[in-house]
N, C-alpha and C. Protein backbone atom coordinates (compact mmCIF):
# COMPACT_ATOMS: atom_id res chain seq x y z
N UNK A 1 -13.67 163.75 -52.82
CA UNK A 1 -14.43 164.86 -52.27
C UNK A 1 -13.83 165.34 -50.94
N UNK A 2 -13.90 164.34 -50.19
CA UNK A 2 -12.68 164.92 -48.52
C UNK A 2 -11.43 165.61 -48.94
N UNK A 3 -10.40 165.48 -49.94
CA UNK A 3 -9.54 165.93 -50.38
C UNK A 3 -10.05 167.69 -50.47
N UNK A 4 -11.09 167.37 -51.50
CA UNK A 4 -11.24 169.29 -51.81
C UNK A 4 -11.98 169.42 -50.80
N UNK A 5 -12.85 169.03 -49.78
CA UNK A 5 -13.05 170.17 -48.68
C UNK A 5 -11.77 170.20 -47.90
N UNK A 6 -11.08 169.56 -47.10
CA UNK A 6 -9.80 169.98 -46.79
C UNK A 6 -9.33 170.85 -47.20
N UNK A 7 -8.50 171.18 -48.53
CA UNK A 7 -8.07 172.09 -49.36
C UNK A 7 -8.85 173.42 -48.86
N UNK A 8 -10.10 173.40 -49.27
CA UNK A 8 -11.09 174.70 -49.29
C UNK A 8 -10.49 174.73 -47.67
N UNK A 9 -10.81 174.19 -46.64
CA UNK A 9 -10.81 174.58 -45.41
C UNK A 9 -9.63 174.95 -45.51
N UNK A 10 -8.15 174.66 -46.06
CA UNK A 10 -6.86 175.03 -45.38
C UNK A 10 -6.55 176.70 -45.93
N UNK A 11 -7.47 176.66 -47.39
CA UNK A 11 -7.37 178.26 -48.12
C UNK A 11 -8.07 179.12 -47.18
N UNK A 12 -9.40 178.53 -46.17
CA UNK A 12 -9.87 179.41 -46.03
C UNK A 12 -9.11 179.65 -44.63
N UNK A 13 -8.93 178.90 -43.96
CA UNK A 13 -7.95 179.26 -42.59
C UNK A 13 -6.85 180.40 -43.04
N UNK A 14 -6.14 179.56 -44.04
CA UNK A 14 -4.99 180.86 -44.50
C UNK A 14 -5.52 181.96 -45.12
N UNK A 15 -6.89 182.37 -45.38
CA UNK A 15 -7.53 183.63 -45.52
C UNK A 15 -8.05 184.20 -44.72
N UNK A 16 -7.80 183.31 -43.42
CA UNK A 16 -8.40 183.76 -42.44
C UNK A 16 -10.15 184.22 -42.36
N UNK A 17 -10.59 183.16 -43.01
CA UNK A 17 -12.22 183.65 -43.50
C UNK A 17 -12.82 182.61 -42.03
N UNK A 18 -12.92 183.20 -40.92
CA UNK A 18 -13.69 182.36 -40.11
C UNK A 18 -15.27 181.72 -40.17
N UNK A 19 -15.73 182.88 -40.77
CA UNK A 19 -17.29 182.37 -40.66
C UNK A 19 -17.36 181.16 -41.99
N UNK A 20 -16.79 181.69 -43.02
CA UNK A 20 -17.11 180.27 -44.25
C UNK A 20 -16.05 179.60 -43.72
N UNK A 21 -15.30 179.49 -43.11
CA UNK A 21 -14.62 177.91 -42.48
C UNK A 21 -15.54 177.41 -41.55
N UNK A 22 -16.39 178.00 -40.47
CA UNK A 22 -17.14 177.47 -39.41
C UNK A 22 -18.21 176.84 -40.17
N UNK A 23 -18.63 177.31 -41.68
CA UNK A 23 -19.88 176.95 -41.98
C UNK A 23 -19.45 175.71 -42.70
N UNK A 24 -18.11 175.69 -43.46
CA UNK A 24 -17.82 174.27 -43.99
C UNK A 24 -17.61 173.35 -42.96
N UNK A 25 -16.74 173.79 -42.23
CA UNK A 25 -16.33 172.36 -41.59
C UNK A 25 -17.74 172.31 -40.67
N UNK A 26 -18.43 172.83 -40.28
CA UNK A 26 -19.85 172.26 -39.62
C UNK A 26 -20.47 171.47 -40.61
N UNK A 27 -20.24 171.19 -41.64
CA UNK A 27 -21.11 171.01 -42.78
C UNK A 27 -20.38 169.45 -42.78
N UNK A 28 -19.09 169.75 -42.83
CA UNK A 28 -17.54 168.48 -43.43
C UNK A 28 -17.31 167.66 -42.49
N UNK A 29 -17.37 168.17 -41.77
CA UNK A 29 -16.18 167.64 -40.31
C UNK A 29 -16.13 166.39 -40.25
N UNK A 30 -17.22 165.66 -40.43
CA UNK A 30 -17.48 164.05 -40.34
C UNK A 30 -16.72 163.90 -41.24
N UNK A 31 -16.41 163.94 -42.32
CA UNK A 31 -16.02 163.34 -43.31
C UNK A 31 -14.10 163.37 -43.21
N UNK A 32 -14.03 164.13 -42.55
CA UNK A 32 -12.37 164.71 -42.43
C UNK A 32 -11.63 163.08 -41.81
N UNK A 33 -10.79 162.93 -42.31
CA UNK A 33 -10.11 162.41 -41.65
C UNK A 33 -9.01 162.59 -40.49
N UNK A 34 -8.62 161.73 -39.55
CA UNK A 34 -7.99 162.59 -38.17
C UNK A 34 -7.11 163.42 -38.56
N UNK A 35 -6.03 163.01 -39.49
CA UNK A 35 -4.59 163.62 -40.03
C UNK A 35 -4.99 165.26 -40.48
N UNK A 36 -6.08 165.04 -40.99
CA UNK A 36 -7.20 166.32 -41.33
C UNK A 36 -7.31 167.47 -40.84
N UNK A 37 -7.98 166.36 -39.46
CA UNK A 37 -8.11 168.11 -38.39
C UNK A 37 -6.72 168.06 -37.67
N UNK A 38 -6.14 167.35 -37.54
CA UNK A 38 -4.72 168.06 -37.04
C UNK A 38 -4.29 169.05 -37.62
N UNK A 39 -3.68 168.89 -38.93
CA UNK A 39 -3.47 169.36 -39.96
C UNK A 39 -3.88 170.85 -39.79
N UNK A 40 -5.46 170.93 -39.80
CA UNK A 40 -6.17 172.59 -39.70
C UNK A 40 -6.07 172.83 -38.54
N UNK A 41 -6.09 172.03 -37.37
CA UNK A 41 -5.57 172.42 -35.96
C UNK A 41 -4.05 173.00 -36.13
N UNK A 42 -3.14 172.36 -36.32
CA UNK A 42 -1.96 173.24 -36.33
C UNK A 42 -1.35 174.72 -36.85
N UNK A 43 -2.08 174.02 -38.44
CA UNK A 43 -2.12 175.05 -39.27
C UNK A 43 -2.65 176.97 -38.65
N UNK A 44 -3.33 176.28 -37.32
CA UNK A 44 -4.51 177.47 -37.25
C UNK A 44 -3.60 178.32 -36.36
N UNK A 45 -2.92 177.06 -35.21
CA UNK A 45 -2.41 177.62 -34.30
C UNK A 45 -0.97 177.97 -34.56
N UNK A 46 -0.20 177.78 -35.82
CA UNK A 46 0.48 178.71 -36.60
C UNK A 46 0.49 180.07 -37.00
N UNK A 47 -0.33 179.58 -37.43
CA UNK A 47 -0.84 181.18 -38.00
C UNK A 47 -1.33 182.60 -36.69
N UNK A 48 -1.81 181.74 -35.24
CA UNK A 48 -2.08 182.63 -34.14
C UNK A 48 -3.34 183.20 -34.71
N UNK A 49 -4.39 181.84 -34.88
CA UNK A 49 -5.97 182.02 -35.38
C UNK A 49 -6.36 181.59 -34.07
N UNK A 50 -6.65 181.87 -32.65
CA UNK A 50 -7.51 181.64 -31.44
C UNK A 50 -9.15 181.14 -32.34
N UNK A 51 -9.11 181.99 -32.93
CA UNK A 51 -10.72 181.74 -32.88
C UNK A 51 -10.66 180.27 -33.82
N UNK A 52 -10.20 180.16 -34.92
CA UNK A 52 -10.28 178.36 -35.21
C UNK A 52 -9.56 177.74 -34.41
N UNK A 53 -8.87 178.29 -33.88
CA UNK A 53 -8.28 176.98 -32.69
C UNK A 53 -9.20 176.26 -32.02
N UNK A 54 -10.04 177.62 -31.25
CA UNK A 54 -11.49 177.58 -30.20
C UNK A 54 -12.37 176.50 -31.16
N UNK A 55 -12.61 177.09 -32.27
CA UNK A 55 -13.73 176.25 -32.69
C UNK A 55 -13.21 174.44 -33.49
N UNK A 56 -12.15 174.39 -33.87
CA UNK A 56 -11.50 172.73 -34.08
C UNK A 56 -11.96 172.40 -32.81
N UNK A 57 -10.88 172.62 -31.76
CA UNK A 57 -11.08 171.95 -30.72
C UNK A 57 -12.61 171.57 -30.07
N UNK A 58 -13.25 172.74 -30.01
CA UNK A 58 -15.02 172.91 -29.57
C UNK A 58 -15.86 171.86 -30.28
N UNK A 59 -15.13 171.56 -31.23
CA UNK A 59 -16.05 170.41 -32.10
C UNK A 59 -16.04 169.02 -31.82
N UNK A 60 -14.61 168.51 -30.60
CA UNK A 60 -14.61 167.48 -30.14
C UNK A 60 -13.89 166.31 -31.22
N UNK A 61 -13.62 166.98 -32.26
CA UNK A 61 -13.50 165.82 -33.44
C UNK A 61 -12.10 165.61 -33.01
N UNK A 62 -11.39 166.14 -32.44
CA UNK A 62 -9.51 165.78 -31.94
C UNK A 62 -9.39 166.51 -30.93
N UNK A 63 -8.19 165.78 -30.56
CA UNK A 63 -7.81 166.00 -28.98
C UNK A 63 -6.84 167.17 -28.64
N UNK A 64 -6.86 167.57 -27.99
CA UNK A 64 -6.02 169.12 -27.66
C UNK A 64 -4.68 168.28 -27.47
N UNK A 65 -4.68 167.01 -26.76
CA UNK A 65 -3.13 166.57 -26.76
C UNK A 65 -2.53 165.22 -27.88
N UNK A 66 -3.14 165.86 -29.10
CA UNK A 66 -2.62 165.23 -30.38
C UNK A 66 -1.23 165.99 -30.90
N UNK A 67 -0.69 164.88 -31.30
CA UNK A 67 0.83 165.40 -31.86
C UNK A 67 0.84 165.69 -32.99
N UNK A 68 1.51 166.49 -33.15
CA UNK A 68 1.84 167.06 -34.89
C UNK A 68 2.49 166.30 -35.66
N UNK A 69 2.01 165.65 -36.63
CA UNK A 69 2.83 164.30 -37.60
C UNK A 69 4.07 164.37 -37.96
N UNK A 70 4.50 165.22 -37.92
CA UNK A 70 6.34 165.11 -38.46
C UNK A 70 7.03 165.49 -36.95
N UNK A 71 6.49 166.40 -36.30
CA UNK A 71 7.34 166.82 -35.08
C UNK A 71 7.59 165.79 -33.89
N UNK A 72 5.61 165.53 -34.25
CA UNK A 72 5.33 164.61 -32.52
C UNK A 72 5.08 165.58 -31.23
N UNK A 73 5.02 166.82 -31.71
CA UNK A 73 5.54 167.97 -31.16
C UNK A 73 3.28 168.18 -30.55
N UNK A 74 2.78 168.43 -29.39
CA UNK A 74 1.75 168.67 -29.13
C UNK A 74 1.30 169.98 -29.68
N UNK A 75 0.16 170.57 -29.08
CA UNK A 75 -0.56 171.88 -29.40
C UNK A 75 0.03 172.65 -28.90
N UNK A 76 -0.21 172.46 -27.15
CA UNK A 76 0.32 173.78 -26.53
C UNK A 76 2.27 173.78 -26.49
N UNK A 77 2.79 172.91 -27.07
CA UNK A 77 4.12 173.23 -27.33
C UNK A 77 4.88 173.77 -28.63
N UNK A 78 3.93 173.45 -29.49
CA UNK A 78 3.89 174.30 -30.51
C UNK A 78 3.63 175.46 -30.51
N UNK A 79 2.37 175.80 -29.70
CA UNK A 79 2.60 177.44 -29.70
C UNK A 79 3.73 177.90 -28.53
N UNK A 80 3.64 177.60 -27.37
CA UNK A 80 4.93 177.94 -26.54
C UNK A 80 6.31 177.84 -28.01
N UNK A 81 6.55 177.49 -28.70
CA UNK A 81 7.65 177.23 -29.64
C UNK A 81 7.44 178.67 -30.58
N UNK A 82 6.02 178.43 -31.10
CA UNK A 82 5.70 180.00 -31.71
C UNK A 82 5.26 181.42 -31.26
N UNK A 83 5.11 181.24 -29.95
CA UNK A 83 5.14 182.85 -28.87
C UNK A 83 3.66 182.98 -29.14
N UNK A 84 2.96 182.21 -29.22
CA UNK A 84 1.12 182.45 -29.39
C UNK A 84 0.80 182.57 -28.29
N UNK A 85 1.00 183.72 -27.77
CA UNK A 85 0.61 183.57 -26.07
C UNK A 85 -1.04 183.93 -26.14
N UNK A 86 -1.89 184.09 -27.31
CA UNK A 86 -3.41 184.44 -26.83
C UNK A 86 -3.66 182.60 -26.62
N UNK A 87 -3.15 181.64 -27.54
CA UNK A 87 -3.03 180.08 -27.84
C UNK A 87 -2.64 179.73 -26.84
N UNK A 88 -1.65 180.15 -26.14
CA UNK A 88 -1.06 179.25 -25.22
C UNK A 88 -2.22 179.29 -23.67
N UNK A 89 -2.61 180.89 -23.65
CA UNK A 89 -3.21 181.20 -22.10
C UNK A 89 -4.42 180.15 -22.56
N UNK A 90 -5.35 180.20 -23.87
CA UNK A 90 -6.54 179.26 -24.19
C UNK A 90 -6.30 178.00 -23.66
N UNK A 91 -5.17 177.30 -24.32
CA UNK A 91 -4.71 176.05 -23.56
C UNK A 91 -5.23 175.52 -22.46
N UNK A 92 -3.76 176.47 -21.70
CA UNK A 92 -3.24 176.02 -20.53
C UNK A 92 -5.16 176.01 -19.39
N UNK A 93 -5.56 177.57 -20.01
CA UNK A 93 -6.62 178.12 -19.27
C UNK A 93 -8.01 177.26 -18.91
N UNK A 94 -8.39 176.93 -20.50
CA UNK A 94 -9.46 176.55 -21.11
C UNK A 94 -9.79 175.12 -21.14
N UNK A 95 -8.45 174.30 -21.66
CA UNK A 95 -8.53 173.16 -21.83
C UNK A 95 -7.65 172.06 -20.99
N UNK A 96 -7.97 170.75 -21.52
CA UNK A 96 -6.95 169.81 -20.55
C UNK A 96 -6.07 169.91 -20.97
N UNK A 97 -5.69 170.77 -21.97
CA UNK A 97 -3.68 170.43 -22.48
C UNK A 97 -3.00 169.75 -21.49
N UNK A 98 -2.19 168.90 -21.80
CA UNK A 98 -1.09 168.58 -20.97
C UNK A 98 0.01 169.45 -21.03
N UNK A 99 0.34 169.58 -19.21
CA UNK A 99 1.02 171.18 -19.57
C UNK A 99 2.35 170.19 -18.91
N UNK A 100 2.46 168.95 -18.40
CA UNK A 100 3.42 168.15 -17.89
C UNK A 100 3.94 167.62 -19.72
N UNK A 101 3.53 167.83 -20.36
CA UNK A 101 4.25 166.41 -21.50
C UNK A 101 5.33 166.80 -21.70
N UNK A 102 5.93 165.95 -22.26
CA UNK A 102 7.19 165.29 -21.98
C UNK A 102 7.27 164.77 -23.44
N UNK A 103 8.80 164.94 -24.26
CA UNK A 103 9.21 164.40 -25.44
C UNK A 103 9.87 162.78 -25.23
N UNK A 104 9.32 162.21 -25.74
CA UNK A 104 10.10 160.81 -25.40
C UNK A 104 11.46 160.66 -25.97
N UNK A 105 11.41 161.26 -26.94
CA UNK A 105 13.03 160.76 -27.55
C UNK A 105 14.25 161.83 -26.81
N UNK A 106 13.52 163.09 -26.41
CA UNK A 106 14.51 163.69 -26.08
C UNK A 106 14.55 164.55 -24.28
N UNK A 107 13.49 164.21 -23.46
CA UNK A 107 12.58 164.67 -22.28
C UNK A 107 12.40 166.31 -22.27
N UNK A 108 12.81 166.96 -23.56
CA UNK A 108 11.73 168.32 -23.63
C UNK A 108 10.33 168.59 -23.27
N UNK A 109 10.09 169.58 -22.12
CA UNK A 109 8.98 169.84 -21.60
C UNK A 109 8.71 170.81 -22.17
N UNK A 110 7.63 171.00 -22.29
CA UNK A 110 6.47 172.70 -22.46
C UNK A 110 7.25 173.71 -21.61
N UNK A 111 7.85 173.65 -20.41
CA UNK A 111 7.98 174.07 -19.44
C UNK A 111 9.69 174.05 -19.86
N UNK A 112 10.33 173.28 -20.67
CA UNK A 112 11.53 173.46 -20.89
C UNK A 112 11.96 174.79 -22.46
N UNK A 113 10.81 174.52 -22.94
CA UNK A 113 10.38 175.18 -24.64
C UNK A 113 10.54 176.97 -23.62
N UNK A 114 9.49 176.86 -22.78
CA UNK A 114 8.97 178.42 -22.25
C UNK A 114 10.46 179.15 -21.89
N UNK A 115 11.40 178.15 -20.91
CA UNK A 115 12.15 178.38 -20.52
C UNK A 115 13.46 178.81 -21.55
N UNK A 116 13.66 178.25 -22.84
CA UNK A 116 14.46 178.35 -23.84
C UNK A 116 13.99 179.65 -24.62
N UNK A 117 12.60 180.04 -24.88
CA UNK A 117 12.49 181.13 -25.37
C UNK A 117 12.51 182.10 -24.17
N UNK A 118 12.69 182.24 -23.22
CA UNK A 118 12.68 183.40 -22.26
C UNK A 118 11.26 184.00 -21.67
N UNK A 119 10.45 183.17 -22.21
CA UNK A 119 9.00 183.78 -22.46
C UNK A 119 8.33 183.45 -20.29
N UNK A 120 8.71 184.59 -19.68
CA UNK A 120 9.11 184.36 -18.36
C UNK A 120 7.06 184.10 -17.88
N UNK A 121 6.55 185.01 -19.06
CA UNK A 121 4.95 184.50 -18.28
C UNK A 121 4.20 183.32 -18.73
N UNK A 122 4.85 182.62 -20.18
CA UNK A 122 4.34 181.61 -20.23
C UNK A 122 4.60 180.66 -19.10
N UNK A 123 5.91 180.63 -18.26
CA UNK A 123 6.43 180.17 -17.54
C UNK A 123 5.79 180.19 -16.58
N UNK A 124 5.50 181.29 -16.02
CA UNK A 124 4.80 181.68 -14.73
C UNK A 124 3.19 180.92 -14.73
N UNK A 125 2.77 181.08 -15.95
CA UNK A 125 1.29 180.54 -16.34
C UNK A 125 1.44 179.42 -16.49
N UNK A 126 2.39 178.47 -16.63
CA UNK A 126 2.31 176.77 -16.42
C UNK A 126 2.90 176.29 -14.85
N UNK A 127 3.50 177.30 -14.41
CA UNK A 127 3.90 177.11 -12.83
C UNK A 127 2.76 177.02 -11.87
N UNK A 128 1.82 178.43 -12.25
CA UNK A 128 0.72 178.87 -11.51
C UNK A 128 -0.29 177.58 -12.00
N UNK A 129 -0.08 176.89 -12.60
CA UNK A 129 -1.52 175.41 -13.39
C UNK A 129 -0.52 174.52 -12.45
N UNK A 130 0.50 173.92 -11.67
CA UNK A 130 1.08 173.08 -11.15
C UNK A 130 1.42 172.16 -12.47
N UNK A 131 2.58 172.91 -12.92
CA UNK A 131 3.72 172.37 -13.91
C UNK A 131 4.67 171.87 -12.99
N UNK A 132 5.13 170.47 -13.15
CA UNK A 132 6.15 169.85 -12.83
C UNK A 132 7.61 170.50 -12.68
N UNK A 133 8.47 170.53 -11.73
CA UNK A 133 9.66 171.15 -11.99
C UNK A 133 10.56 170.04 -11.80
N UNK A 134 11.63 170.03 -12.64
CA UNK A 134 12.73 168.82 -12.50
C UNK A 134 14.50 169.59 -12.50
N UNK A 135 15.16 168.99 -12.28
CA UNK A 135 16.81 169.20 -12.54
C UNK A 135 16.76 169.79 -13.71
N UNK A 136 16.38 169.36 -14.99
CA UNK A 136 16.34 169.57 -16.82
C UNK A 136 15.71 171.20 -16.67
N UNK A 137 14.79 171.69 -15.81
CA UNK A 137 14.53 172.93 -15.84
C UNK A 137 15.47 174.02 -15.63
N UNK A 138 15.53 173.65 -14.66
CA UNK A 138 17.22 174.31 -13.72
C UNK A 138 18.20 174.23 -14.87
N UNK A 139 18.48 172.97 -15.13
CA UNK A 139 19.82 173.52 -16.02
C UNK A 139 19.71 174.01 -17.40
N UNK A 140 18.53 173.73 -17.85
CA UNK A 140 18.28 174.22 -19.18
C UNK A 140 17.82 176.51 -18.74
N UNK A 141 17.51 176.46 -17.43
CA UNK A 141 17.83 177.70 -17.44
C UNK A 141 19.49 178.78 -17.18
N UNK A 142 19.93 177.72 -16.39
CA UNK A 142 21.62 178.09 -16.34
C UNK A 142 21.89 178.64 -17.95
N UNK A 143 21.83 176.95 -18.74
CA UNK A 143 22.23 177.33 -20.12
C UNK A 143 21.90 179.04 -20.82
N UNK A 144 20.86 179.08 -20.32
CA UNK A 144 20.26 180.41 -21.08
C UNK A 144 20.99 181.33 -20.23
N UNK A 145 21.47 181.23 -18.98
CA UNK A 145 21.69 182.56 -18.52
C UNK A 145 23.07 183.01 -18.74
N UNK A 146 24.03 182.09 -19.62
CA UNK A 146 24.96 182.19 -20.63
C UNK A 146 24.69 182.74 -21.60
N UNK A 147 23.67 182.42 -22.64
CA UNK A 147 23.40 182.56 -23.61
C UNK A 147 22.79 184.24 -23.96
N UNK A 148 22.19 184.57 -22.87
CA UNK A 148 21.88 185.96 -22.70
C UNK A 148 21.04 186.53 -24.09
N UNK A 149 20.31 186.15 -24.64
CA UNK A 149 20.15 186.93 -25.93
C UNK A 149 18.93 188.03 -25.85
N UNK A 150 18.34 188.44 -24.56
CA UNK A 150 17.46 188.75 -24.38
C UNK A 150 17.80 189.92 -23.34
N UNK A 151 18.29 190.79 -23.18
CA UNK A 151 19.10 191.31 -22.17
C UNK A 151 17.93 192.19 -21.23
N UNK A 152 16.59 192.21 -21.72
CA UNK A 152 15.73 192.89 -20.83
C UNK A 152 15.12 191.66 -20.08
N UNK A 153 15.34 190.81 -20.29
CA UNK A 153 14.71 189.47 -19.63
C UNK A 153 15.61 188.75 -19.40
N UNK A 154 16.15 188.95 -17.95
CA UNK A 154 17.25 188.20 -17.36
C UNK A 154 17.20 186.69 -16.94
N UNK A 155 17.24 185.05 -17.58
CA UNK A 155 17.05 184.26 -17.53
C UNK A 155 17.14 184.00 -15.74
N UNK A 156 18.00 184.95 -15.07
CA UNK A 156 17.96 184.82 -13.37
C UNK A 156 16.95 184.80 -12.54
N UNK A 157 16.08 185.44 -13.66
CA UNK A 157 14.62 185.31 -13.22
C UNK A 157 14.12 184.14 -13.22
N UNK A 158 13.65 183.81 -13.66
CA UNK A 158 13.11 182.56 -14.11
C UNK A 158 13.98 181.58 -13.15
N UNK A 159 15.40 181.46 -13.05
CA UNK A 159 15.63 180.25 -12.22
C UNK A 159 15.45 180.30 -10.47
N UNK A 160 15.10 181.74 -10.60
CA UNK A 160 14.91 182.02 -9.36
C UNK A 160 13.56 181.65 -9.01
N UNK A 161 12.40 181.86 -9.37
CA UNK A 161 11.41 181.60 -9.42
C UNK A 161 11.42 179.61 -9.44
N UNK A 162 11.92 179.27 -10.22
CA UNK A 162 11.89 177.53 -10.15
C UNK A 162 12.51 177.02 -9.33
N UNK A 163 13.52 177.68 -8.69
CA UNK A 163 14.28 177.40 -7.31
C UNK A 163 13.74 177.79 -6.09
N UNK A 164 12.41 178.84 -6.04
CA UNK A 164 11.29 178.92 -5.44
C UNK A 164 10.07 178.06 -5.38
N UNK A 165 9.76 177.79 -6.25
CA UNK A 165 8.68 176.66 -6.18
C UNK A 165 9.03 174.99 -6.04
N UNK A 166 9.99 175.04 -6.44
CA UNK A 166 11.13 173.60 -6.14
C UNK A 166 11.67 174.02 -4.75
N UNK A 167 12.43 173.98 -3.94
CA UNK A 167 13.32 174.19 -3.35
C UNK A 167 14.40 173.10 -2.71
N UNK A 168 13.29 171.71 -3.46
CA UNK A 168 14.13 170.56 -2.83
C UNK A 168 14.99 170.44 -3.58
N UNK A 169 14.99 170.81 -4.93
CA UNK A 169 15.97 170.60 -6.23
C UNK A 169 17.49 170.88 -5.55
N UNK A 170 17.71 172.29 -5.15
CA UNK A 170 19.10 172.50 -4.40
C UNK A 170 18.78 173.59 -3.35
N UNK A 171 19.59 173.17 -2.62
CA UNK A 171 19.86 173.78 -1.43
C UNK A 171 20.06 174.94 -1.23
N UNK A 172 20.28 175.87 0.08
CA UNK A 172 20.86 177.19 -0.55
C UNK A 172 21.73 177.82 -0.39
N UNK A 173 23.04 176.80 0.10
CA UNK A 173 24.08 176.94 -0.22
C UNK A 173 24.91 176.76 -1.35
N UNK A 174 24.14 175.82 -2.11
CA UNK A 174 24.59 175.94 -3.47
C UNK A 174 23.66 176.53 -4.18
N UNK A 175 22.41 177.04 -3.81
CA UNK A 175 21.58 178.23 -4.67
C UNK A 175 22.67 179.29 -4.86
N UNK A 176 22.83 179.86 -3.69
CA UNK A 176 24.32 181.11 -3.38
C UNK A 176 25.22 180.75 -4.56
N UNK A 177 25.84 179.84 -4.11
CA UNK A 177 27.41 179.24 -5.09
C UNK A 177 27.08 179.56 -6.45
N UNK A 178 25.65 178.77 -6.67
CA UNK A 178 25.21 178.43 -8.47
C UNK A 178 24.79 180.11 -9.03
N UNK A 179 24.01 180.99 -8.23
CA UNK A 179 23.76 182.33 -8.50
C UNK A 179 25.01 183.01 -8.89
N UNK A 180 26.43 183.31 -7.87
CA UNK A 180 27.26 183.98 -8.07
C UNK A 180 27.84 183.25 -8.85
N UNK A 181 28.09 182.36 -9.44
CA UNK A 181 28.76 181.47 -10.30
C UNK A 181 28.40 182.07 -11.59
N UNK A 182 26.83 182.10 -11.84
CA UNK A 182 26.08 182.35 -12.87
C UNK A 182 26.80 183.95 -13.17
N UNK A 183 26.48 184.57 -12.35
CA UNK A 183 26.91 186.29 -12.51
C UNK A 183 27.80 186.88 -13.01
N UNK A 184 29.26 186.00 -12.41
CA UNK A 184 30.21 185.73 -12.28
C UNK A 184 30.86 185.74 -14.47
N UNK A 185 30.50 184.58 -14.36
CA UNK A 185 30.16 183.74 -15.95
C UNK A 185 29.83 185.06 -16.96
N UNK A 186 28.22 185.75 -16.36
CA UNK A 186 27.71 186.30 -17.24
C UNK A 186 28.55 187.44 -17.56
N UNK A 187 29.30 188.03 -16.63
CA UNK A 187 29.75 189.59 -16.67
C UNK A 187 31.07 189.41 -17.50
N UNK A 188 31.84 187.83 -17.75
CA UNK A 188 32.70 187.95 -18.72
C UNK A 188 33.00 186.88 -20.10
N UNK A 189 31.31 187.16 -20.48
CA UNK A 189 31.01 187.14 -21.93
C UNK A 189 30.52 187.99 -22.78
């Protein structure tokens, strides 16, 4: 029986039918197992469903900083990964997300994800919550400002800004050096 309400709940998420999902899983929820509501938690915040996001989470039955079973990958880095910025501001805004986590196998931050997609206000919106800044930020933004794929969103931004709120990271004589270096680089690729 848990099997087919699951099912029903995952058709109805992907039909996006909010009210008969709110009325099953109010009805189910006990019965779900954890893997369960992850499962429709992710699923939801895939799809860029705020409103079942709001209501999984609102129900208390799982944790906003549960990992996704194959990735390991959290909530709010999953959507920072999928550009859900109504998901991500809920997060960061609303809930305790951990906006510091950290990948163990590989030390990818939320804050490193924002920075790789260019996405300069998710950035700004985990800076402005007192997001951690490290060396791995900095250079994972250099990388991008090679990579250029975004040409209205100059990754210079962004390291400028983290070299602002850091400032112990480097100095600014080698801020200077590392800027024109960067420029330098960019204008002959």
């Amino acid at each position: 029986m848990t099997k087919q309400i699951h099912e029903q709940l995952i058709n109805l998420v992907d039909n996006q039918s909010l009210e008969e999902f709110i009325s099953l899983y109010s009805k189910h929820s006990s019965l779900l197992k954890s893997y369960q509501h992850t499962e429709l938690l992710f699923r939801s915040c895939r799809l860029g469903l705020l409103s079942f996001v709001e209501y999984i989470l609102n129900s208390k039955l799982i944790d906003i900083n549960c990992s996704h079973p194959s990735t390991g990958y959290p909530l709010l880095f999953i959507s920072i990964r999928s550009q859900k910025h109504d998901i991500i501001e809920y997060i960061i805004q609303q809930t305790n997300g951990n906006i510091n986590w950290s990948c163990q196998n590989n030390g990818i931050t939320c804050l490193n994800e924002a920075i790789r997609q260019l996405d300069y206000s998710t950035v700004m919106l985990l800076l402005e919550h007192g997001c951690t800044i490290n060396q791995s930020h900095l250079f994972g933004t250099i990388i991008e400002c090679f990579r250029q794929r975004d040409k209205n969103m100059h990754p210079l931004i962004i390291l400028d800004e983290l070299i602002n709120r850091c400032p112990k990271l480097i100095d600014k004589i080698d801020r200077e050096q590392l800027t024109q270096f960067i420029l330098n680089r960019s204008h002959c690729l």
